[in-house]
PDB file of N, CA and C in Angstrom:
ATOM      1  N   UNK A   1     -40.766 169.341  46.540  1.00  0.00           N
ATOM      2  CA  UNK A   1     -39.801 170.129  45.820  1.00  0.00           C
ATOM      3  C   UNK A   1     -38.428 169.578  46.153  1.00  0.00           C
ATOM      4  N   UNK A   2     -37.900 169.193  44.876  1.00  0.00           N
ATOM      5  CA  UNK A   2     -36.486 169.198  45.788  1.00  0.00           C
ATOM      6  C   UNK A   2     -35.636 167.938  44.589  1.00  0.00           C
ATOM      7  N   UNK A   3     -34.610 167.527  44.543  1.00  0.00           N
ATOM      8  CA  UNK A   3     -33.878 166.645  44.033  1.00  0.00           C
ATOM      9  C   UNK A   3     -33.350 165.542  44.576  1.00  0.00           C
ATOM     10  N   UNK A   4     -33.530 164.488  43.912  1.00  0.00           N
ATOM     11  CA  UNK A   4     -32.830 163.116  45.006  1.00  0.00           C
ATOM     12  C   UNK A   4     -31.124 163.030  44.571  1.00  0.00           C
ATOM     13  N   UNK A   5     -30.295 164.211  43.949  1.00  0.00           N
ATOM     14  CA  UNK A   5     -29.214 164.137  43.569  1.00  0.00           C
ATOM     15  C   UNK A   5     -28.743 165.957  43.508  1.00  0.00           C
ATOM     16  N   UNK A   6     -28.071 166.287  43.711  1.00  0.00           N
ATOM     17  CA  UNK A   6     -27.356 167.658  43.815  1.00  0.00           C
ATOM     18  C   UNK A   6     -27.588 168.124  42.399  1.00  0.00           C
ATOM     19  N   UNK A   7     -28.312 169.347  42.603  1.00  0.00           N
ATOM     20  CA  UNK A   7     -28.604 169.925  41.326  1.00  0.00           C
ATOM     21  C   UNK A   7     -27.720 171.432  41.733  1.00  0.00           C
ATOM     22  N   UNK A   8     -28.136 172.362  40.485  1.00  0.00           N
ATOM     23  CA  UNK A   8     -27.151 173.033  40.088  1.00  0.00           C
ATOM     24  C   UNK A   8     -27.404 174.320  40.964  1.00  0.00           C
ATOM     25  N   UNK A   9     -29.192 174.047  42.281  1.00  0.00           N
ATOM     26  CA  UNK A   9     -29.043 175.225  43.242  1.00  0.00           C
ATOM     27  C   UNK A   9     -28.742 174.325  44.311  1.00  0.00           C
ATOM     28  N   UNK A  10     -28.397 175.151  44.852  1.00  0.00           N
ATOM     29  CA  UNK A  10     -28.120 174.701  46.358  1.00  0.00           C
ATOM     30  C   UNK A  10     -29.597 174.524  47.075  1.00  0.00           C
ATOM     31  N   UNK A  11     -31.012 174.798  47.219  1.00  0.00           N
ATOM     32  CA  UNK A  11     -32.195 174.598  47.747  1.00  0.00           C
ATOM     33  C   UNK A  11     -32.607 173.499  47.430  1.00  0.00           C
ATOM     34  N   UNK A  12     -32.503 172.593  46.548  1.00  0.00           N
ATOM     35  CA  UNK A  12     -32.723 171.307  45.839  1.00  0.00           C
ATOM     36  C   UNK A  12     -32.617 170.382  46.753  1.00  0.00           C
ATOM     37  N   UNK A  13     -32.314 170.145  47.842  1.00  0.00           N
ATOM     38  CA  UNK A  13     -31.846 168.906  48.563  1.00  0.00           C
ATOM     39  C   UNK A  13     -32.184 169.356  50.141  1.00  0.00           C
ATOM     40  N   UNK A  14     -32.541 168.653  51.071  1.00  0.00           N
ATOM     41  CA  UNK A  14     -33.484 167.299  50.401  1.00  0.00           C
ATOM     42  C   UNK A  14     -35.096 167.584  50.263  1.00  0.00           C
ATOM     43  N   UNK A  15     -35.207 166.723  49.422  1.00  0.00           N
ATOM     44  CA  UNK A  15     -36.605 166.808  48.868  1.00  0.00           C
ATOM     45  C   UNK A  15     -37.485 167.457  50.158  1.00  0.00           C
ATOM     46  N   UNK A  16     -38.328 168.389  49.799  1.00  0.00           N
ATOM     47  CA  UNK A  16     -39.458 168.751  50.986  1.00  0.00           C
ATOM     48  C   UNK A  16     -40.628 169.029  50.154  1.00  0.00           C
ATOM     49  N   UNK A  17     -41.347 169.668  51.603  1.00  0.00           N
ATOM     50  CA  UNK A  17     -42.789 169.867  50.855  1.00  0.00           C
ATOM     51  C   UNK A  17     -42.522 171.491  50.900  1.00  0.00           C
ATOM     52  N   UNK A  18     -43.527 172.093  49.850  1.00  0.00           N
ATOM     53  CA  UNK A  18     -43.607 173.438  49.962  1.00  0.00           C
ATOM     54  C   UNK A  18     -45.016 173.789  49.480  1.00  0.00           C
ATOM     55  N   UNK A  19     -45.411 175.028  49.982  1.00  0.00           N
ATOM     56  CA  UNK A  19     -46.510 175.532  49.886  1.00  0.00           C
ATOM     57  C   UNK A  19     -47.307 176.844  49.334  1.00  0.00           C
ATOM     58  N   UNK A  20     -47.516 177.234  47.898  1.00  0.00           N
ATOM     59  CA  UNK A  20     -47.642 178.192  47.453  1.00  0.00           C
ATOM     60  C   UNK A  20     -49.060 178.342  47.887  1.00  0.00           C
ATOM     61  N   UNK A  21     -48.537 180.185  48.495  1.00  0.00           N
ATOM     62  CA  UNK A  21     -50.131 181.076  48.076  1.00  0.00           C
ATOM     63  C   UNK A  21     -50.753 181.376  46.905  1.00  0.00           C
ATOM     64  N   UNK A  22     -52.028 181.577  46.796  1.00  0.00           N
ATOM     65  CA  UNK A  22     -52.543 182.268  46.068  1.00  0.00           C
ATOM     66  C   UNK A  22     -51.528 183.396  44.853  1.00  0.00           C
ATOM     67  N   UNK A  23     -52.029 183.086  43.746  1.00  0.00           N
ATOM     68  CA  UNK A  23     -51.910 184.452  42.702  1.00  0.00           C
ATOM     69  C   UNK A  23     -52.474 184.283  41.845  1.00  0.00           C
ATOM     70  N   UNK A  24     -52.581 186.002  41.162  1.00  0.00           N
ATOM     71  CA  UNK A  24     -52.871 186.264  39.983  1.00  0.00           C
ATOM     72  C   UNK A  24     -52.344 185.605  38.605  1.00  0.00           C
ATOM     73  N   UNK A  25     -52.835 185.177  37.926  1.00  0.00           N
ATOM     74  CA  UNK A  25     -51.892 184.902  36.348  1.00  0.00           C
ATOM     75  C   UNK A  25     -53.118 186.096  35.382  1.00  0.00           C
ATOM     76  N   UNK A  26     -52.287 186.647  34.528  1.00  0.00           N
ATOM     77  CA  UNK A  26     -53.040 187.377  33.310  1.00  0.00           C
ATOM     78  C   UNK A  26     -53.386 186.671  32.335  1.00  0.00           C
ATOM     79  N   UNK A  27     -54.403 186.883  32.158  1.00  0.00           N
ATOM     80  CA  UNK A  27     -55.287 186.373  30.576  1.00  0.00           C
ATOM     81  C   UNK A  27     -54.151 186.105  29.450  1.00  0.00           C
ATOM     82  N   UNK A  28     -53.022 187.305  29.727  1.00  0.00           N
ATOM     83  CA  UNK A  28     -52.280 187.628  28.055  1.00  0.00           C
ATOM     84  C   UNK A  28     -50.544 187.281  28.453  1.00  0.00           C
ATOM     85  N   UNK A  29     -50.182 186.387  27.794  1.00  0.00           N
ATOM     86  CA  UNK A  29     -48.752 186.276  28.119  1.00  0.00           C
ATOM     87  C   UNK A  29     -48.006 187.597  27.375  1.00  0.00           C
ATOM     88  N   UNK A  30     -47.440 187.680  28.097  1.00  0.00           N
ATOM     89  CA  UNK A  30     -46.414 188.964  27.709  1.00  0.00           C
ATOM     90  C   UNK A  30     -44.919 188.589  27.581  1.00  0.00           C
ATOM     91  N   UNK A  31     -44.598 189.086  26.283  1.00  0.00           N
ATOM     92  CA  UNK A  31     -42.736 188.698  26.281  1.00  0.00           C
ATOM     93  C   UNK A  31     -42.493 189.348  27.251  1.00  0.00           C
ATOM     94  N   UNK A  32     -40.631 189.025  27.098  1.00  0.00           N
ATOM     95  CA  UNK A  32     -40.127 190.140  27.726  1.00  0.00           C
ATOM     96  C   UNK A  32     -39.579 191.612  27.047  1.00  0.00           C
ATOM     97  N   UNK A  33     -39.577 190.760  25.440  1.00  0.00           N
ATOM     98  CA  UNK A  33     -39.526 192.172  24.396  1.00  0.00           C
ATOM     99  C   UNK A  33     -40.689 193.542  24.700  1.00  0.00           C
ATOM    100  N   UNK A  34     -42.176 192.961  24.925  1.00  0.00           N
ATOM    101  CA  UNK A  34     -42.947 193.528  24.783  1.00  0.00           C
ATOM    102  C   UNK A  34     -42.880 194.349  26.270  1.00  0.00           C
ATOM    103  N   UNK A  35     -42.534 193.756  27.276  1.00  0.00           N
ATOM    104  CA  UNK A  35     -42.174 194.307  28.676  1.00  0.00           C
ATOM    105  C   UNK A  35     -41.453 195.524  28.338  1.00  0.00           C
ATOM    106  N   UNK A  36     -40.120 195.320  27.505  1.00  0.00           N
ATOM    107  CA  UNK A  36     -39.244 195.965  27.802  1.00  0.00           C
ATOM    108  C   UNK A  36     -39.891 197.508  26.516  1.00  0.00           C
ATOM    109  N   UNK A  37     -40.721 197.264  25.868  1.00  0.00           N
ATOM    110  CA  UNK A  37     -40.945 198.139  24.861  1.00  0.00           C
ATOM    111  C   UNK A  37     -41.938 199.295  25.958  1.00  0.00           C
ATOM    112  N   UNK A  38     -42.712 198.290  26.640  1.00  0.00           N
ATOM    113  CA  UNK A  38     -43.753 199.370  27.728  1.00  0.00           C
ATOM    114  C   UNK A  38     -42.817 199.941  28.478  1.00  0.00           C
ATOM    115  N   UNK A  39     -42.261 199.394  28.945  1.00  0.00           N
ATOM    116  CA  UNK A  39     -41.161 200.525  30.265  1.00  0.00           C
ATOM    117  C   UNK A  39     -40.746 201.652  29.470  1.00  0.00           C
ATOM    118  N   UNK A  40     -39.947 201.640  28.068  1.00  0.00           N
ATOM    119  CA  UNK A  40     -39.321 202.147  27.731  1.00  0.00           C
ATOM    120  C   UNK A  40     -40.556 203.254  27.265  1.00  0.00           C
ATOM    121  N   UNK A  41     -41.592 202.839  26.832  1.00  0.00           N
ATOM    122  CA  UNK A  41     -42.359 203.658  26.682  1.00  0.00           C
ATOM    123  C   UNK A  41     -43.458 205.011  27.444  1.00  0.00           C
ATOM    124  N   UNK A  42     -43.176 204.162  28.698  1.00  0.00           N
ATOM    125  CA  UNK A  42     -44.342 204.610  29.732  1.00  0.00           C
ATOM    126  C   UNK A  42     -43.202 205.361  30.835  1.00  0.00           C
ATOM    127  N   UNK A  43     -41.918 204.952  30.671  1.00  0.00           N
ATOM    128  CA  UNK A  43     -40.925 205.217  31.502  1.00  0.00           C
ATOM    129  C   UNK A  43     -41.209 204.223  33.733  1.00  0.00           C
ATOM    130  N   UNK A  44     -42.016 203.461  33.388  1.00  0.00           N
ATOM    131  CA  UNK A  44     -42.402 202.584  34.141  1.00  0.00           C
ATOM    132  C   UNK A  44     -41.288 202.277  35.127  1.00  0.00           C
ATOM    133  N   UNK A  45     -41.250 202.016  36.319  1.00  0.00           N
ATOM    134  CA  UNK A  45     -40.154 201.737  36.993  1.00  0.00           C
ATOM    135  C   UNK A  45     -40.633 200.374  37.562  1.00  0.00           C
ATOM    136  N   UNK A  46     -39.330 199.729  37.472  1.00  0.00           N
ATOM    137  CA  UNK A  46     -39.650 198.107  38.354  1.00  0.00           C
ATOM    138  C   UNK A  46     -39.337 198.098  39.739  1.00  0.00           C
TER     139      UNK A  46
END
């Protein structure tokens, strides 16, 4: 991960290794329209 030139975050430099855990991904991509229609609907809190 990482940039061999200054990018626009500051974590970019210098290149390293990194290591993701485990996750879930869902079957169904979801906008964020459709996100925002369930909250509004379900009154859902983030």
């Amino acid at each position: 991960m990482g940039a061999k030139f200054q990018s626009n975050t500051h974590d970019a430099m210098p290149i390293h290794e990194v290591v993701v855990d485990g996750f879930w991904m869902d079957e169904t991509e979801v906008t964020n329209a459709q996100f925002r229609d369930f909250v509004e609907a379900t009154g859902y809190r983030t």
